[in-house]
C-alpha atoms as a PDB file:
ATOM      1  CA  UNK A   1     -48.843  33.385  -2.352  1.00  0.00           C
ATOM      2  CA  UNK A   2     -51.196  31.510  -4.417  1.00  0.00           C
ATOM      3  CA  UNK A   3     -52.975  28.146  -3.874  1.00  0.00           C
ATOM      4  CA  UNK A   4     -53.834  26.766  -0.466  1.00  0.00           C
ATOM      5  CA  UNK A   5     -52.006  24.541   1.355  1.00  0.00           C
ATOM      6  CA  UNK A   6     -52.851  20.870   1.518  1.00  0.00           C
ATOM      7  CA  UNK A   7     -51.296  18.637   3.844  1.00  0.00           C
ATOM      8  CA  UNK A   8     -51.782  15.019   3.458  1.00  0.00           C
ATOM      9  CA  UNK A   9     -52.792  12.393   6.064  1.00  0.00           C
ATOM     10  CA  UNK A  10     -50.221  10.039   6.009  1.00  0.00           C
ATOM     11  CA  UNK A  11     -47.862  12.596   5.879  1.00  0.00           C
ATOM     12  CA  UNK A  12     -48.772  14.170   9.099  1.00  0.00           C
ATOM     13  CA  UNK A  13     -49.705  11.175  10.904  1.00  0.00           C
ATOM     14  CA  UNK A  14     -48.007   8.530   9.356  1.00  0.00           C
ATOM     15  CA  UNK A  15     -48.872   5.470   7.530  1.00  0.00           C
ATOM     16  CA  UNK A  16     -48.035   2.335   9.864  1.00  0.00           C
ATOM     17  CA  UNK A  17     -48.791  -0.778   7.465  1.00  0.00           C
ATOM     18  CA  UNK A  18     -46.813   0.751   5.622  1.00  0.00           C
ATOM     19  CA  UNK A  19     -43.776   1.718   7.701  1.00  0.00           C
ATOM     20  CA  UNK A  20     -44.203   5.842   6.821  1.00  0.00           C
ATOM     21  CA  UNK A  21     -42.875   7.635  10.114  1.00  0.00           C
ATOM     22  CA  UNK A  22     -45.285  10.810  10.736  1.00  0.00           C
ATOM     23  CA  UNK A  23     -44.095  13.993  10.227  1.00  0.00           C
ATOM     24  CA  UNK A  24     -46.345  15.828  12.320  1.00  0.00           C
ATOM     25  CA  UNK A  25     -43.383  18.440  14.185  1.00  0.00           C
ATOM     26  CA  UNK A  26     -41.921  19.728  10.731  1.00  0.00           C
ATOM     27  CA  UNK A  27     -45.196  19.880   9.077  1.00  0.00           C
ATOM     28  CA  UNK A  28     -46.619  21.627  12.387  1.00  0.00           C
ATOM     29  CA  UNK A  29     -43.264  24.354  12.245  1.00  0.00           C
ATOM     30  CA  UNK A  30     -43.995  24.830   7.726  1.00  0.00           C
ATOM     31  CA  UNK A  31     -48.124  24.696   8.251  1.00  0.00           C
ATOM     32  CA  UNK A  32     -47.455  27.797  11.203  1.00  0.00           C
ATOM     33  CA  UNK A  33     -44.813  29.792   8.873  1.00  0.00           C
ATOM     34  CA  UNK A  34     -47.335  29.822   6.044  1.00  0.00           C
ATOM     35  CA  UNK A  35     -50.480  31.038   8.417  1.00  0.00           C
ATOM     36  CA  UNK A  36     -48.325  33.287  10.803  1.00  0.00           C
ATOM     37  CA  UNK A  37     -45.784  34.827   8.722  1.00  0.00           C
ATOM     38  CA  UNK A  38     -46.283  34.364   4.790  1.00  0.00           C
ATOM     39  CA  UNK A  39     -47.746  37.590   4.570  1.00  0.00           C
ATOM     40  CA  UNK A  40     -47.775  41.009   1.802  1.00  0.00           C
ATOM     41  CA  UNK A  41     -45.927  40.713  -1.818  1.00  0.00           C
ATOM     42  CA  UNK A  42     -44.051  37.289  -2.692  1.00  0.00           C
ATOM     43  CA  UNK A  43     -40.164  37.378  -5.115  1.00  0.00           C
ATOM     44  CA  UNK A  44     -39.523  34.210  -6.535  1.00  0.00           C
ATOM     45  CA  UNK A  45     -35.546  33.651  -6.686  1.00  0.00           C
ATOM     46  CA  UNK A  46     -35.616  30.378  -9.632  1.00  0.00           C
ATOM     47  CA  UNK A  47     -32.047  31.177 -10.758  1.00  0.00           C
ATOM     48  CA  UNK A  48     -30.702  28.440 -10.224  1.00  0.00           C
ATOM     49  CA  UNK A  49     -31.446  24.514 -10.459  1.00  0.00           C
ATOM     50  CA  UNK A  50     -30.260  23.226  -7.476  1.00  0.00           C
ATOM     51  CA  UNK A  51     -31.163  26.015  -4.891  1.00  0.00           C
ATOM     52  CA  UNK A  52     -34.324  27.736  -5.091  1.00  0.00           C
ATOM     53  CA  UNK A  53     -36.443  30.387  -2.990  1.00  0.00           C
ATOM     54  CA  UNK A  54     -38.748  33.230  -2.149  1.00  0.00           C
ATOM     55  CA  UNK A  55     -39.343  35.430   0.052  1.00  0.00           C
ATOM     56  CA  UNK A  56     -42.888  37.049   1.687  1.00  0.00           C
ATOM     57  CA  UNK A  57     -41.899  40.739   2.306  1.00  0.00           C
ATOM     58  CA  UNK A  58     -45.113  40.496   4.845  1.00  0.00           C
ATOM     59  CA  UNK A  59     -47.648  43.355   5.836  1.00  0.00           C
ATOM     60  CA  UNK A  60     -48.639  45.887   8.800  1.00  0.00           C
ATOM     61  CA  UNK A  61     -51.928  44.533   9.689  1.00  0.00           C
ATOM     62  CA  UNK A  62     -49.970  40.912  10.521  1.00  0.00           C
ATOM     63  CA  UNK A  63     -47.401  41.937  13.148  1.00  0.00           C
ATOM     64  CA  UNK A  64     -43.930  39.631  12.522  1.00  0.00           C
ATOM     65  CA  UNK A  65     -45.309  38.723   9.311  1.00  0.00           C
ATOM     66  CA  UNK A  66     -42.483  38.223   6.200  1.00  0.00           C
ATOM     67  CA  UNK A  67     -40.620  35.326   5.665  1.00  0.00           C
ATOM     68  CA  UNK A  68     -37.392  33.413   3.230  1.00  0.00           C
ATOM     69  CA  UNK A  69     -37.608  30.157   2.094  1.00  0.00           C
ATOM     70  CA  UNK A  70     -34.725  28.224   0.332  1.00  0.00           C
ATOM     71  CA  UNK A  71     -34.623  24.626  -0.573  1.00  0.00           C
ATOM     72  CA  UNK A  72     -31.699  22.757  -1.959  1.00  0.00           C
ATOM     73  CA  UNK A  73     -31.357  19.598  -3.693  1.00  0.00           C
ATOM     74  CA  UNK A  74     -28.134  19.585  -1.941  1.00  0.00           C
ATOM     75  CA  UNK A  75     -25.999  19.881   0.916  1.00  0.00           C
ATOM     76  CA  UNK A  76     -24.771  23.557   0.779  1.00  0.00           C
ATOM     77  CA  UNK A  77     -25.628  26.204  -1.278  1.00  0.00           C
ATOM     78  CA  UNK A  78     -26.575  30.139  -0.829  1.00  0.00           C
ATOM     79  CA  UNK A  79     -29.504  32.647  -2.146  1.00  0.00           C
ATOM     80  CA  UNK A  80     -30.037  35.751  -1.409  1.00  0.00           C
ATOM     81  CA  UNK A  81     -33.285  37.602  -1.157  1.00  0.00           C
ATOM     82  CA  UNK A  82     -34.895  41.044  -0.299  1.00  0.00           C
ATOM     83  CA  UNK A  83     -37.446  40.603   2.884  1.00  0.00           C
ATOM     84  CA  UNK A  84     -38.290  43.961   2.509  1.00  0.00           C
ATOM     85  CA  UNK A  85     -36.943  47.014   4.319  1.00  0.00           C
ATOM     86  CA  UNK A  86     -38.932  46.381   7.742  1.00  0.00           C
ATOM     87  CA  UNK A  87     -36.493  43.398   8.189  1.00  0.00           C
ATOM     88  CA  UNK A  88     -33.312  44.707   7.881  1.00  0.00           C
ATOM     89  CA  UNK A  89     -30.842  44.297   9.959  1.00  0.00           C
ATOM     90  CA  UNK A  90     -32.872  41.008  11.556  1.00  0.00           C
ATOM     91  CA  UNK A  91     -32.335  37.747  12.280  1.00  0.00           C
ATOM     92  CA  UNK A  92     -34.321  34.989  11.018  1.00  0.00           C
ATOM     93  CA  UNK A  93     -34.777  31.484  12.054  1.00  0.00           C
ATOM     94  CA  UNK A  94     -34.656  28.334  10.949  1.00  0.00           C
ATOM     95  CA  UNK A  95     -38.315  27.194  11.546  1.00  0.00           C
ATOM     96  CA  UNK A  96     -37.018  24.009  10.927  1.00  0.00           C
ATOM     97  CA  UNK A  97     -34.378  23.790  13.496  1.00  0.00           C
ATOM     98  CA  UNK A  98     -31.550  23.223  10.684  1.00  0.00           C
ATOM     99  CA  UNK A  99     -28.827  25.332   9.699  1.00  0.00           C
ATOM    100  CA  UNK A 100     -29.264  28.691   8.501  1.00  0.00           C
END
């Protein structure tokens, strides 16, 4: 919820002389989460090392707003966190195209 997101050139686009492969689709799928759906009060879940998250609990006046994020150091792992009561009982997505 705070800050503002910076994305970095090379990143994005890639860095050929260097041999940096762009990473324009993810970035595209994270940069629209954040504007489209990171919306209303933000719970940090830091309770544990290797898996962490939060989740946006989103807002009225931005339709299909709210969002969970959880990143792991790791392959597996589990967190759980409250969305808020307007998404119960949804599904959410994988912007990423991963497992969820």
């Amino acid at each position: 919820s705070e800050g503002l997101p910076c994305v970095f050139y090379g990143d994005y686009y890639g860095i050929p002389h260097d041999g940096i492969a762009p990473m324009g689709h993810p970035l595209s799928a994270l940069l629209w989460a954040r504007q489209a759906c990171a919306w209303g009060p933000q719970i940090d879940a830091f309770d544990d090392r290797d898996v962490v998250g939060w989740s946006r609990q989103g807002d009225p006046s931005h339709p299909g707003s709210g969002l969970c994020a959880v990143l792991t150091d790791g392959p597996g792992g589990q967190k759980r966190l409250f969305a808020g009561p307007h998404l119960a009982g949804k599904t959410l997505v994988d912007c990423l195209g991963g497992r969820g």
